[in-house]
C-alpha atoms as a PDB file:
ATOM      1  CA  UNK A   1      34.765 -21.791 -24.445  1.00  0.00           C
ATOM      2  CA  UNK A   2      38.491 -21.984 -23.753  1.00  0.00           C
ATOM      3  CA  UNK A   3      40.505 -18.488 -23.764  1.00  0.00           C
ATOM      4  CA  UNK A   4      42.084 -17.927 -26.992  1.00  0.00           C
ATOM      5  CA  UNK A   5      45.127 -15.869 -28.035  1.00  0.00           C
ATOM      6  CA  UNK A   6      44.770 -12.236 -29.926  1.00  0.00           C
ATOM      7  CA  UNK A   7      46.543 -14.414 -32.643  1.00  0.00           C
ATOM      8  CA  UNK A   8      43.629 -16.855 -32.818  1.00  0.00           C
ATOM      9  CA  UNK A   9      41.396 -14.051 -32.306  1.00  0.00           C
ATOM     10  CA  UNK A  10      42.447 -12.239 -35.123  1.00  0.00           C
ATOM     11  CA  UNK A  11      41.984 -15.205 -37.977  1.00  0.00           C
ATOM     12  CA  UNK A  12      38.617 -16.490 -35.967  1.00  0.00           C
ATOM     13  CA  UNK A  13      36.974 -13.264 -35.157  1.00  0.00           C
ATOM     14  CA  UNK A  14      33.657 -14.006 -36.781  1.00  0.00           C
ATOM     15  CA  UNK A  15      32.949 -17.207 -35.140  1.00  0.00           C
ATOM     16  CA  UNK A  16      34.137 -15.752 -31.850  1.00  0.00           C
ATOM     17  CA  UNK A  17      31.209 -13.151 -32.443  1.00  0.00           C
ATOM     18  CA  UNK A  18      28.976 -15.547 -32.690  1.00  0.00           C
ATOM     19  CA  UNK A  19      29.907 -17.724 -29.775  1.00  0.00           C
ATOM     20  CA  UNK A  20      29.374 -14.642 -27.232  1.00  0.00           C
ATOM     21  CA  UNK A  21      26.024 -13.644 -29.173  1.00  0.00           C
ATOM     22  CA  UNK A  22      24.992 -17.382 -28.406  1.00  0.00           C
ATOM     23  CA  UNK A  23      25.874 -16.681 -24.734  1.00  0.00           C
ATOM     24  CA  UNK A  24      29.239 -18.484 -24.755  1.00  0.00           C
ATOM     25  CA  UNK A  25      32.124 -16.917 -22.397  1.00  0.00           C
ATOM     26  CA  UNK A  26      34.960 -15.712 -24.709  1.00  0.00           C
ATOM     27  CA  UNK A  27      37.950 -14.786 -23.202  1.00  0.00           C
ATOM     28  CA  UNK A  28      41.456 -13.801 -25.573  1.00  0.00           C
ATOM     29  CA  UNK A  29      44.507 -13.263 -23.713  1.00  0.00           C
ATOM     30  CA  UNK A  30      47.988 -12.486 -24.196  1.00  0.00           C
ATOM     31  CA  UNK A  31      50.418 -15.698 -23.910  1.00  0.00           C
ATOM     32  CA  UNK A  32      48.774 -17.132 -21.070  1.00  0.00           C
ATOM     33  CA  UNK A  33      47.025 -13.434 -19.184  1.00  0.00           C
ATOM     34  CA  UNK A  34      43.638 -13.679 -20.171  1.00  0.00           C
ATOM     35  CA  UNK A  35      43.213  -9.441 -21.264  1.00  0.00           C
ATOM     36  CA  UNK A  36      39.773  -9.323 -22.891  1.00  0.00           C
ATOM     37  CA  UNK A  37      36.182 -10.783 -22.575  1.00  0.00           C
ATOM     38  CA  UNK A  38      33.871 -10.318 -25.375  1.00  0.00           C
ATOM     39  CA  UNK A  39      30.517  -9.809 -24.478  1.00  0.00           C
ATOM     40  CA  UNK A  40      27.273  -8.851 -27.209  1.00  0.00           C
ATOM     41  CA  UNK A  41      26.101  -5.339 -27.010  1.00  0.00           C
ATOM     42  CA  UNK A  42      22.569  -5.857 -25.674  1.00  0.00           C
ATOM     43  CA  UNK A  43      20.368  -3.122 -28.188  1.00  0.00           C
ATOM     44  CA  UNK A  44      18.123  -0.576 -26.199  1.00  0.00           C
ATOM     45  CA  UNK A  45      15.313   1.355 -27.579  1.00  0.00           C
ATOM     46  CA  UNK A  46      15.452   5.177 -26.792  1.00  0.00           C
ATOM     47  CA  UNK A  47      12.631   6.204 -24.862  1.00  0.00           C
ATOM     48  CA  UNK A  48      10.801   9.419 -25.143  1.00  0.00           C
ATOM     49  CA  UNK A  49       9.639  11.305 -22.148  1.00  0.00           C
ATOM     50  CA  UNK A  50      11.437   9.344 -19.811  1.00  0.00           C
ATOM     51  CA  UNK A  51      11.598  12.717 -17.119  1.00  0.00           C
ATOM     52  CA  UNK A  52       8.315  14.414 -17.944  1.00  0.00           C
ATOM     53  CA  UNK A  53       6.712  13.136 -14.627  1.00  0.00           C
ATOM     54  CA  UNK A  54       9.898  14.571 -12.984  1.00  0.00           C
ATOM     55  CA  UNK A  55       9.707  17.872 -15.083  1.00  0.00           C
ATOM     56  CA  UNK A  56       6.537  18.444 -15.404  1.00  0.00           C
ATOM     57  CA  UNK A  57       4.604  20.337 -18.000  1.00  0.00           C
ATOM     58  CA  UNK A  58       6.900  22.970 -20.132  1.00  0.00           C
ATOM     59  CA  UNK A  59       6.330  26.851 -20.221  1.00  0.00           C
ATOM     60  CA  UNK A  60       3.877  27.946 -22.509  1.00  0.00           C
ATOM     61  CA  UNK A  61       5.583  30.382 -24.976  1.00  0.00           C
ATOM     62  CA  UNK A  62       2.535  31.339 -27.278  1.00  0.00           C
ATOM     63  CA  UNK A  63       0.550  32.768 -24.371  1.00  0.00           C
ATOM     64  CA  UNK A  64       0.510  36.698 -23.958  1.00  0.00           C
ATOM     65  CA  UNK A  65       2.871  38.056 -21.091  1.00  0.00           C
ATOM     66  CA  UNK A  66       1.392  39.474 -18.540  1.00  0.00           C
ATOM     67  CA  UNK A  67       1.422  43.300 -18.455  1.00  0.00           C
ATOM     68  CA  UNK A  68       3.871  44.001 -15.768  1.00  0.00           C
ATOM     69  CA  UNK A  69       6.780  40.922 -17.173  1.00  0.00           C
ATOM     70  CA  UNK A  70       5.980  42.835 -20.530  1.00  0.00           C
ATOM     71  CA  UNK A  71       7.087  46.325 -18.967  1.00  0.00           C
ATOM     72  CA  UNK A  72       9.683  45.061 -17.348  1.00  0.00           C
ATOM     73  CA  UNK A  73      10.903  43.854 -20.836  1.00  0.00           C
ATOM     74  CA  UNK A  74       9.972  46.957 -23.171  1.00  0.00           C
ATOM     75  CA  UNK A  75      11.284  49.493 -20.397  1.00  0.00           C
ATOM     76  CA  UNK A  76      10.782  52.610 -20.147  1.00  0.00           C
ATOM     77  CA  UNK A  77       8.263  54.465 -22.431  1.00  0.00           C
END
């Protein structure tokens, strides 16, 4: 596709949407400087997990303290 100027931009924006989503190269400049290229936004999924091999497994906070972290905590008696 041809560059186009922000005027022409402006009044054809919906068909230049879908000639970059169909893989077309749209370019809109200003007088004769190309300024812009309009690309699609290509979706991505969100991934759980993706540094639990890096990470490793969590701390387990429901298991009992051991009795000298639990002093440490309570202080003195």
């Amino acid at each position: 596709m041809p560059q186009v100027t922000v005027h022409t931009a402006k009044t054809q924006l919906s068909r230049l949407i879908e000639a970059a989503l169909n893989g077309e190269e749209v370019i809109i400049a200003r007088g004769s400087t190309p300024v812009v290229r309009l690309v699609p936004v290509i979706p991505q999924r969100f991934k759980f997990g993706v540094l639990s091999a890096d990470l490793g497994p969590g701390p387990d906070f429901l298991e009992p303290m051991a009795p000298d972290e639990l002093a440490e905590w309570e202080g003195p008696a």
